[in-house]
Protein backbone atom coordinates (compact mmCIF):
# COMPACT_ATOMS: atom_id res chain seq x y z
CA UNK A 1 7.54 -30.40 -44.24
CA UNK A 2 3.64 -29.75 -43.47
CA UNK A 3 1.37 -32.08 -44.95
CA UNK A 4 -0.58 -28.80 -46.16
CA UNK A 5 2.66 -28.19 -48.10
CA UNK A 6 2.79 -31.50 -49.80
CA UNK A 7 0.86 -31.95 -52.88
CA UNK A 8 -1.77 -35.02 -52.70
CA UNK A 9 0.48 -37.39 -54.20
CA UNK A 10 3.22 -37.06 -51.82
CA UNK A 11 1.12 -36.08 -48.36
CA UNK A 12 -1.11 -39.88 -49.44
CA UNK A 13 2.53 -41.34 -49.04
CA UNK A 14 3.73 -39.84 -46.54
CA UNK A 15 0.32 -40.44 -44.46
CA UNK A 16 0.30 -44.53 -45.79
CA UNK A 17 4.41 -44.55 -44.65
CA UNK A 18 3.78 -43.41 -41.04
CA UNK A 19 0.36 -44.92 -40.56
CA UNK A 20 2.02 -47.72 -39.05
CA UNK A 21 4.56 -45.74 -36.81
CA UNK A 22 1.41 -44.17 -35.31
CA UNK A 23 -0.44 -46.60 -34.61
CA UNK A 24 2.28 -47.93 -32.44
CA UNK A 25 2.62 -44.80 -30.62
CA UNK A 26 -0.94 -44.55 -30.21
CA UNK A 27 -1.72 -48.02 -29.05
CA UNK A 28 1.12 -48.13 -26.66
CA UNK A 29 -0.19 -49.40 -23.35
CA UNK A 30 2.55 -47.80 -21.09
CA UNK A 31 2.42 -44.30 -22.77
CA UNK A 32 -1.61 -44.34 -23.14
CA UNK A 33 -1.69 -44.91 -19.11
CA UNK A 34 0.42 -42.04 -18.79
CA UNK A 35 -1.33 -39.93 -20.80
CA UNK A 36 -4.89 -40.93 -19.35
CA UNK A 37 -3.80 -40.69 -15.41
CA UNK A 38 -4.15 -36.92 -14.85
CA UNK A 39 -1.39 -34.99 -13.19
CA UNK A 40 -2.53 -34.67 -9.43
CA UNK A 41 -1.79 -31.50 -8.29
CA UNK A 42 -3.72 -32.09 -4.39
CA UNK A 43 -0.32 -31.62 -2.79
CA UNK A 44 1.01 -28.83 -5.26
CA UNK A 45 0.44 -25.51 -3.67
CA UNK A 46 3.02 -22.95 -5.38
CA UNK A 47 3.50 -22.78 -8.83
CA UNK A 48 7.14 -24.07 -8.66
CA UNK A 49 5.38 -27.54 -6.71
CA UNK A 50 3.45 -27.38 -9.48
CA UNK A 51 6.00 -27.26 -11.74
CA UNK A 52 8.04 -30.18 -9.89
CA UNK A 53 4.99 -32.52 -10.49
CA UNK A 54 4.38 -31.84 -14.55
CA UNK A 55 8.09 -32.50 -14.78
CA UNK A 56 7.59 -35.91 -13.01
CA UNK A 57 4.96 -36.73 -15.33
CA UNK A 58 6.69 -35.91 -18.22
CA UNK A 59 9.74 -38.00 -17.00
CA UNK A 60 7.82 -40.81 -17.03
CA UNK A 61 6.37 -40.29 -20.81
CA UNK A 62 9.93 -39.64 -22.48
CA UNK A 63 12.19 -42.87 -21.74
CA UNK A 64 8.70 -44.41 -23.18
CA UNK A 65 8.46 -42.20 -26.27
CA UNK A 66 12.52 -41.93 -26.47
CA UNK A 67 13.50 -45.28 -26.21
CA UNK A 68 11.00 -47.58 -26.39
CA UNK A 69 9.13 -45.99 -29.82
CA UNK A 70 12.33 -43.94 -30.79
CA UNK A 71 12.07 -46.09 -34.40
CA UNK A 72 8.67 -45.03 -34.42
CA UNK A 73 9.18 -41.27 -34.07
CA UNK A 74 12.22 -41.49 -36.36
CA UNK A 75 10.29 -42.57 -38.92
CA UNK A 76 7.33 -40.20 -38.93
CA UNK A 77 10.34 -37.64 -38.95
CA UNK A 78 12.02 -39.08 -41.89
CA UNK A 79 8.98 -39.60 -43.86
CA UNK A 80 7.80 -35.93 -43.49
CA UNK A 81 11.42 -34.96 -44.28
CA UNK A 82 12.47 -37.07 -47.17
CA UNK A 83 15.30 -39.07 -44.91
CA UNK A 84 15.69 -42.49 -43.52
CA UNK A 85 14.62 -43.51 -39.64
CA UNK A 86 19.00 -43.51 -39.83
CA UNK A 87 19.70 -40.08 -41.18
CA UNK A 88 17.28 -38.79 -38.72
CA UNK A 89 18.99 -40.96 -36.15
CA UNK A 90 22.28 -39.45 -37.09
CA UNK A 91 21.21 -35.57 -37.79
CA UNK A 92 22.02 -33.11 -34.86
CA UNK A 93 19.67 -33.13 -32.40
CA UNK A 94 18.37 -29.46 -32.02
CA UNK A 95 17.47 -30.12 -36.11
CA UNK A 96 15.58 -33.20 -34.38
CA UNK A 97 14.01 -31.23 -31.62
CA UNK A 98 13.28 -28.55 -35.15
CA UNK A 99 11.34 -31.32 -36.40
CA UNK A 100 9.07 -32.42 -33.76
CA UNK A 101 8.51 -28.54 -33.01
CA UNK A 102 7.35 -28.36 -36.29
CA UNK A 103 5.45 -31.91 -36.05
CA UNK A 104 3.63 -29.91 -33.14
CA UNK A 105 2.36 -26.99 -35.14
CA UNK A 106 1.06 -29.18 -38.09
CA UNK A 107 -2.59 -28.62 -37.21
CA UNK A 108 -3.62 -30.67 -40.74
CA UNK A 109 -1.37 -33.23 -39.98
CA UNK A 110 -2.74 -33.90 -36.12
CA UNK A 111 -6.27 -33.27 -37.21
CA UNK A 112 -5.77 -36.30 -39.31
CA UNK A 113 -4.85 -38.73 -36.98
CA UNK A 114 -7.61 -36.95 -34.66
CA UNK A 115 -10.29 -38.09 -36.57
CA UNK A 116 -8.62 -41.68 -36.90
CA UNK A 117 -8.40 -41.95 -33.25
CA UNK A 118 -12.00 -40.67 -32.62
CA UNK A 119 -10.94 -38.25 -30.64
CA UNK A 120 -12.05 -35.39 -32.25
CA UNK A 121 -13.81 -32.65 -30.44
CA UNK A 122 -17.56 -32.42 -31.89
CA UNK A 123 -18.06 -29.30 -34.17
C-alpha cells in the first residue's frame, strides 16, 4: 500500500516500524560503496558492452541487498502490506517483485526517507 493511501495513523506506524529496516539498508557499508563507485563505462563502446557492465554492477548490489539485508527488505514489505517479514518470506515471488515495483513508484514514501538522508535535491 502507498503511504499516500494510508491515513496518518497508520502511515506514522508504518514509517516508525521500518525506520529501523532503513536505516540498515542505508548505512550499509558494502552496498553504500557500490552505490557511490560510478559504473565506468571507458571500455564500453556498444550499447550491448554497455549493457554487460550495468549488469556487473548490479550483480554486485543484489547478493548484498538479497541476502545480507533480505530481513530488512522483508520487513519494509510486510509493514507496508499488513504481513510478517515470514509471510512475505513465504508469498510467491513475482507478488514480491509486485511489491518492491510498487515500493519504487511510491514517490511520498522515498521523498521521506530523502529528506532523512539529506539527500534531497534543493528546490
Amino acid at each position: 500500500m502507498k503511504l499516500s493511501q494510508m491515513t496518518t495513523d497508520k502511515a506514522t506506524d508504518v514509517l516508525c516500524e521500518i525506520a529501523p529496516y532503513a536505516i540498515n539498508i542505508m548505512t550499509d557499508e558494502d552496498l553504500m560503496s557500490e552505490l557511490q563507485s560510478a559504473i565506468n563505462f571507458d571500455e564500453a563502446n556498444t550499447m550491448a558492452e554497455k549493457i554487460a557492465v550495468s549488469v556487473g554492477k548490479i550483480s554486485k548490489i543484489l547478493p548484498i541487498l538479497l541476502k545480507k539485508r533480505k530481513n530488512d527488505i522483508f520487513g519494509i514489505l510486510g509493514a507496508l502490506n499488513d504481513k510478517s517479514i515470514e509471510e512475505i518470506g513465504k508469498q510467491n515471488i513475482i507478488k514480491t517483485m509486485s511489491q518492491i515495483k510498487d515500493i519504487s513508484k511510491d514517490k511520498e514514501l522515498l521523498d521521506f526517507f530523502k529528506s532523512c538522508t539529506g539527500t534531497e535535491e534543493s528546490e
